[in-house]
PDB file of N, CA and C in Angstrom:
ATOM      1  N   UNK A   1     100.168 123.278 164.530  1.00  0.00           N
ATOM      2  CA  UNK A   1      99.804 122.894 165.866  1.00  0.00           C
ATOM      3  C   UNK A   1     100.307 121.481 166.128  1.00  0.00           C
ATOM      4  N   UNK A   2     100.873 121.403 167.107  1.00  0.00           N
ATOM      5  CA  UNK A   2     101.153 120.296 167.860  1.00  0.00           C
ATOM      6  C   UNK A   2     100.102 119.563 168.403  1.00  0.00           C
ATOM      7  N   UNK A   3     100.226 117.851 168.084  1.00  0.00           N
ATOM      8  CA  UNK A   3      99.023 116.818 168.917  1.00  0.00           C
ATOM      9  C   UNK A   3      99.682 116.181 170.000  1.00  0.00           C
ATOM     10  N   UNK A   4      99.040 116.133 170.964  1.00  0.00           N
ATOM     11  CA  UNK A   4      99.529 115.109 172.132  1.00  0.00           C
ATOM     12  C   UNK A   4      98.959 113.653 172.010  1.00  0.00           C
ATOM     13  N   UNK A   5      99.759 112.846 172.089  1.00  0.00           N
ATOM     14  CA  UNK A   5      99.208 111.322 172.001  1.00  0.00           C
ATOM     15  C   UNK A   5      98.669 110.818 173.550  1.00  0.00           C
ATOM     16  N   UNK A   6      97.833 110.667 174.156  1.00  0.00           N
ATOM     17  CA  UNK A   6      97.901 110.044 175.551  1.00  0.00           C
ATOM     18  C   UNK A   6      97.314 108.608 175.688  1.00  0.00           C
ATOM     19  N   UNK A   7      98.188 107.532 175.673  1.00  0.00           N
ATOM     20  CA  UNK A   7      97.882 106.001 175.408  1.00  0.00           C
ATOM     21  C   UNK A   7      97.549 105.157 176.724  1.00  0.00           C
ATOM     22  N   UNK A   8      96.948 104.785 177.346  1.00  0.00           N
ATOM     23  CA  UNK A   8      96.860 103.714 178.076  1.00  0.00           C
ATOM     24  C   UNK A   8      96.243 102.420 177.981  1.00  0.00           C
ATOM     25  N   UNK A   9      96.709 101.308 178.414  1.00  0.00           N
ATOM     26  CA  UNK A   9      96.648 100.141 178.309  1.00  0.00           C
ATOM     27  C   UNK A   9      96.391  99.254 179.214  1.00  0.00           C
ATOM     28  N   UNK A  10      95.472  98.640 180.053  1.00  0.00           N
ATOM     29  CA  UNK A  10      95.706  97.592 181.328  1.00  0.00           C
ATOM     30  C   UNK A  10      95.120  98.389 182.535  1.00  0.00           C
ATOM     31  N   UNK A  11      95.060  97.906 183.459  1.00  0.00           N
ATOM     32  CA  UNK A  11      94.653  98.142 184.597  1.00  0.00           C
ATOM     33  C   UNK A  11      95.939  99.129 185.111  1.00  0.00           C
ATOM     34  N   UNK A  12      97.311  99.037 184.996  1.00  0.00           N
ATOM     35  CA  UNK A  12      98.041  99.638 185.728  1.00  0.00           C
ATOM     36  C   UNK A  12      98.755 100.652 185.312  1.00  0.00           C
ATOM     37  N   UNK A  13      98.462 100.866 183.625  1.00  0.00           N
ATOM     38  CA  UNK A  13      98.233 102.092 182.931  1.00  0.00           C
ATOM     39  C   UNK A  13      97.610 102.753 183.186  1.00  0.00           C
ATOM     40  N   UNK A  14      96.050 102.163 183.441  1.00  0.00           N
ATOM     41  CA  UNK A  14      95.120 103.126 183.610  1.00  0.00           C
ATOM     42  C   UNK A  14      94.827 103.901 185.033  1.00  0.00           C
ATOM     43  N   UNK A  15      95.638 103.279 186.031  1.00  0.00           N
ATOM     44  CA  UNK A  15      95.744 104.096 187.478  1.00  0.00           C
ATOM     45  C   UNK A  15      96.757 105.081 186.724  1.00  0.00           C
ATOM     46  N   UNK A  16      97.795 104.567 186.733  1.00  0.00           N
ATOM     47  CA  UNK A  16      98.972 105.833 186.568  1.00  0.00           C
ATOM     48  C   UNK A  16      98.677 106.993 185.763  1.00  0.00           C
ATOM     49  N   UNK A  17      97.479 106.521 184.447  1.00  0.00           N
ATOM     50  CA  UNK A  17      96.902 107.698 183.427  1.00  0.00           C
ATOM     51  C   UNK A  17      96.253 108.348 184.477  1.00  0.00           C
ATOM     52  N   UNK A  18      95.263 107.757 185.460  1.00  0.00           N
ATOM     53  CA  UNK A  18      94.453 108.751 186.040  1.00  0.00           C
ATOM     54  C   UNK A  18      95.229 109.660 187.366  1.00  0.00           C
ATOM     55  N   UNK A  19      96.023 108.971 187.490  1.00  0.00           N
ATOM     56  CA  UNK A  19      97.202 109.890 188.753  1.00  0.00           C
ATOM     57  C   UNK A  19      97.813 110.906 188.001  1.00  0.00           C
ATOM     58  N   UNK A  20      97.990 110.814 186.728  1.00  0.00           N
ATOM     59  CA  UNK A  20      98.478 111.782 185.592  1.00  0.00           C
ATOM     60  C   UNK A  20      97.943 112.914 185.437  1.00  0.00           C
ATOM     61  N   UNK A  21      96.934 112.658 185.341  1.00  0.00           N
ATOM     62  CA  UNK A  21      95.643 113.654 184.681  1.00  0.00           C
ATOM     63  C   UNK A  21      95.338 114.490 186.503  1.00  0.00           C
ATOM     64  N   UNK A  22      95.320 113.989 187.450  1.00  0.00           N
ATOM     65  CA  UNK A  22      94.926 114.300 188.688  1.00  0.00           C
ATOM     66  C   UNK A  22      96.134 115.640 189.112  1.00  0.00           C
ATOM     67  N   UNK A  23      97.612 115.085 188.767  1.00  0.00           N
ATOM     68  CA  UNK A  23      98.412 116.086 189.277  1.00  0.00           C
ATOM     69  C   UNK A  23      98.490 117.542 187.934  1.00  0.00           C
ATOM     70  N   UNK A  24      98.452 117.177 186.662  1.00  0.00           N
ATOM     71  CA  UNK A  24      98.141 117.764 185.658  1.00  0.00           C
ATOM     72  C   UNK A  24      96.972 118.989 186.094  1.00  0.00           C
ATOM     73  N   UNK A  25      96.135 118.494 186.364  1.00  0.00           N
ATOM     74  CA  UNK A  25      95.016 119.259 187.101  1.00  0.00           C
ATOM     75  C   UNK A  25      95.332 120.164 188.236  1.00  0.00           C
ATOM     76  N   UNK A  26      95.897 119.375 189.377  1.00  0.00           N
ATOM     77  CA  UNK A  26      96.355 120.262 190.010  1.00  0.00           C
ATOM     78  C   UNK A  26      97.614 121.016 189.980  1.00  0.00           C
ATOM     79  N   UNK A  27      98.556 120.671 189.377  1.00  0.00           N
ATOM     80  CA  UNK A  27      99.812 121.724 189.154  1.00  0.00           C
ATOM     81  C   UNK A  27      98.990 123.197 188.354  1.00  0.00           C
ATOM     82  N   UNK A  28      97.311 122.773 187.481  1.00  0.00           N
ATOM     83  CA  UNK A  28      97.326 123.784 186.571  1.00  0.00           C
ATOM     84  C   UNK A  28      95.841 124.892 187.259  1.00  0.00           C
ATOM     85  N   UNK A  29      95.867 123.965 188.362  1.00  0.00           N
ATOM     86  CA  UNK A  29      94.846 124.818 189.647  1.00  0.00           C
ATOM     87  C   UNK A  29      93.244 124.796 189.244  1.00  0.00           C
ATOM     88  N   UNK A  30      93.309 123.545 188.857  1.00  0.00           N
ATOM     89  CA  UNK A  30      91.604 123.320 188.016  1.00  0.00           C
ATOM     90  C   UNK A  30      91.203 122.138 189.163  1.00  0.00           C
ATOM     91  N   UNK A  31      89.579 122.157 189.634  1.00  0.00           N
ATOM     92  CA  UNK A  31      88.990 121.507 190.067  1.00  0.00           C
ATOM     93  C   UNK A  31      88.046 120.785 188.972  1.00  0.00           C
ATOM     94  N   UNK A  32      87.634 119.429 189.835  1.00  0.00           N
ATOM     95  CA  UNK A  32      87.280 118.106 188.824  1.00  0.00           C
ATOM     96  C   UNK A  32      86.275 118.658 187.342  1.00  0.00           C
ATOM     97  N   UNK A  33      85.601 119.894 187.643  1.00  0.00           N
ATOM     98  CA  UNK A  33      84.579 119.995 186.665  1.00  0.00           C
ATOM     99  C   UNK A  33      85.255 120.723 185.615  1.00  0.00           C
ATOM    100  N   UNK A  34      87.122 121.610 185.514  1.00  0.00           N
ATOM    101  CA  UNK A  34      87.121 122.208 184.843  1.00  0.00           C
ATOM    102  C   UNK A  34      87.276 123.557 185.096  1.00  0.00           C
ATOM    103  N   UNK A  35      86.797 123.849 186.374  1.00  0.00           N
ATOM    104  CA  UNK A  35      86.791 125.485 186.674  1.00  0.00           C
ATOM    105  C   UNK A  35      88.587 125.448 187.309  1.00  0.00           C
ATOM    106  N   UNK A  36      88.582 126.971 186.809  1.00  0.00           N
ATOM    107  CA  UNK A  36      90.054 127.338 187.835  1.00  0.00           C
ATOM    108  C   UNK A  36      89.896 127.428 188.939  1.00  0.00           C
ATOM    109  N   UNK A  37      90.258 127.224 189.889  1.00  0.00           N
ATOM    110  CA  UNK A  37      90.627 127.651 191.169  1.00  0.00           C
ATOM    111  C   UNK A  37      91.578 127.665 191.838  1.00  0.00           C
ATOM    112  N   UNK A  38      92.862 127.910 190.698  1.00  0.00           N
ATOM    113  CA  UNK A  38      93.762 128.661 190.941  1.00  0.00           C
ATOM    114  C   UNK A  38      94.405 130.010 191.827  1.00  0.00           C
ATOM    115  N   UNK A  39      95.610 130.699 192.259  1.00  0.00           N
ATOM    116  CA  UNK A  39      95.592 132.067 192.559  1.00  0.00           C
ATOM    117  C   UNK A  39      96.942 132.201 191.797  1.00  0.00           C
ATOM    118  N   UNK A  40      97.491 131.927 190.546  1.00  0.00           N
ATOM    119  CA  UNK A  40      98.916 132.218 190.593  1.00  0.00           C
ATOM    120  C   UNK A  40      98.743 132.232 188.722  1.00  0.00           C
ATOM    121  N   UNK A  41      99.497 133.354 188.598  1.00  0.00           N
ATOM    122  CA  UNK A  41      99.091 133.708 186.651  1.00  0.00           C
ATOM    123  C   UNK A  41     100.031 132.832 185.923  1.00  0.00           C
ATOM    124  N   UNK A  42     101.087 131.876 186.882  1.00  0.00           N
ATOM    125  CA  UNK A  42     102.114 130.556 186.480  1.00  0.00           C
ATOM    126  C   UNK A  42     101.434 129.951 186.025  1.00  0.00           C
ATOM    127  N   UNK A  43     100.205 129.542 187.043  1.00  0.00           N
ATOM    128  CA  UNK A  43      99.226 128.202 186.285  1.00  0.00           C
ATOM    129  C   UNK A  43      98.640 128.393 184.912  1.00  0.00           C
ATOM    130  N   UNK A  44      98.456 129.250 184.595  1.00  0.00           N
ATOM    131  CA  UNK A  44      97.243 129.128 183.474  1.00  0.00           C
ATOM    132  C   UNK A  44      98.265 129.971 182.179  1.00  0.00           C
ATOM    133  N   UNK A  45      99.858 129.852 182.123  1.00  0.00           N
ATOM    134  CA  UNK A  45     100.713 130.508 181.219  1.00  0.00           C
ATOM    135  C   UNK A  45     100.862 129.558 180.173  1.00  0.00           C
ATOM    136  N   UNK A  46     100.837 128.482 180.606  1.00  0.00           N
ATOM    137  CA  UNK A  46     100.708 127.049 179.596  1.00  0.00           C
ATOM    138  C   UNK A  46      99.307 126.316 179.721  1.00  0.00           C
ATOM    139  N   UNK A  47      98.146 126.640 179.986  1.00  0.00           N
ATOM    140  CA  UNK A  47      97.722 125.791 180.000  1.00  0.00           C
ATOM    141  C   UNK A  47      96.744 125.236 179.029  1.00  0.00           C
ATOM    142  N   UNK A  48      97.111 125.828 177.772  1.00  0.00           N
ATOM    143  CA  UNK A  48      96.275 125.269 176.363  1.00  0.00           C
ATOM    144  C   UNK A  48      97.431 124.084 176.384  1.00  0.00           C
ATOM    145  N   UNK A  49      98.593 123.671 176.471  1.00  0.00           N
ATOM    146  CA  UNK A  49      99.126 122.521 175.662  1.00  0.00           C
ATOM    147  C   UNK A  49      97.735 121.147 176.157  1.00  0.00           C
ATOM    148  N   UNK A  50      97.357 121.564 177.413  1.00  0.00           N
ATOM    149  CA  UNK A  50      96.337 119.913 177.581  1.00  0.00           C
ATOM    150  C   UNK A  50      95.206 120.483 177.705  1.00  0.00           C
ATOM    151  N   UNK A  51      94.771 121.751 177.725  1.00  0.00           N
ATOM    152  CA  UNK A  51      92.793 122.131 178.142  1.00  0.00           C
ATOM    153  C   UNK A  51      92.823 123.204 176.600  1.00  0.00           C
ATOM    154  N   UNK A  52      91.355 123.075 176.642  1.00  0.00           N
ATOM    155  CA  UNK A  52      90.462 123.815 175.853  1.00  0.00           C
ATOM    156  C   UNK A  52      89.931 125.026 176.461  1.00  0.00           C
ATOM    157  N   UNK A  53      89.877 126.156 176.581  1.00  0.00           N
ATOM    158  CA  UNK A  53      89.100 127.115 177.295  1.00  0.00           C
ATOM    159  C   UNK A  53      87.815 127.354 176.562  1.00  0.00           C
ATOM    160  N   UNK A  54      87.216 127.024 176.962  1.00  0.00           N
ATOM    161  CA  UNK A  54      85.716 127.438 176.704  1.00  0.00           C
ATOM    162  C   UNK A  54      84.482 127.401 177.588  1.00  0.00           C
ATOM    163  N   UNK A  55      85.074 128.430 178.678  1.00  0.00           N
ATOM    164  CA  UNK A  55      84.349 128.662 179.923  1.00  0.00           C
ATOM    165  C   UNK A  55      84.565 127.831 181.144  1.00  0.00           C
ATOM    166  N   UNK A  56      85.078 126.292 180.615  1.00  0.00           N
ATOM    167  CA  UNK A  56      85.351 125.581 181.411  1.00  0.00           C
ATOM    168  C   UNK A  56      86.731 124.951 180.485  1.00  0.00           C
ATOM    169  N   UNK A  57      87.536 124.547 181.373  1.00  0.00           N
ATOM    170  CA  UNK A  57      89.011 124.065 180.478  1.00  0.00           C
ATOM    171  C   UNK A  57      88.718 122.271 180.279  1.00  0.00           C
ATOM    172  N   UNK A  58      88.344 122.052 179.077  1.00  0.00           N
ATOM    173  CA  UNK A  58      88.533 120.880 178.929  1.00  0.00           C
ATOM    174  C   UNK A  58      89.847 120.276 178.218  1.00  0.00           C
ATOM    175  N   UNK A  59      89.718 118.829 178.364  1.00  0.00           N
ATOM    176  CA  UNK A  59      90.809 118.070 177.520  1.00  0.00           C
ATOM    177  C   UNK A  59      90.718 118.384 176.003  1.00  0.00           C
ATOM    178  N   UNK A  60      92.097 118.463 175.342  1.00  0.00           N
ATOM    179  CA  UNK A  60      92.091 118.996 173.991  1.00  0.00           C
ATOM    180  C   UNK A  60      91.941 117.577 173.249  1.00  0.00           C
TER     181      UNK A  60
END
């Protein structure tokens, strides 16, 4: 298994991490808590490389 490193640093890391994580989310059709609310079987073909499924998709 592959690890993802995700590093931020500073105030202007840490906007761009959270603009990261925001489009991440939405390219993968998940609302803030985790649930899908998706309509397209594209989104969720990859989406263990960054969530956990376990009822709700969390960060790995």
């Amino acid at each position: 298994m592959r690890e993802i490193l995700h590093t931020q640093g500073g105030q202007c890391d840490n906007q761009i991490g959270a603009k990261f994580w925001e489009v991440v989310c939405a390219e993968h059709g998940l609302d803030p808590t985790g649930r899908y609310q998706g309509d397209q079987d594209l989104q969720l073909e990859r989406i263990n490389v960054y969530y956990n499924d376990d009822g709700l998709f969390q960060l790995r």
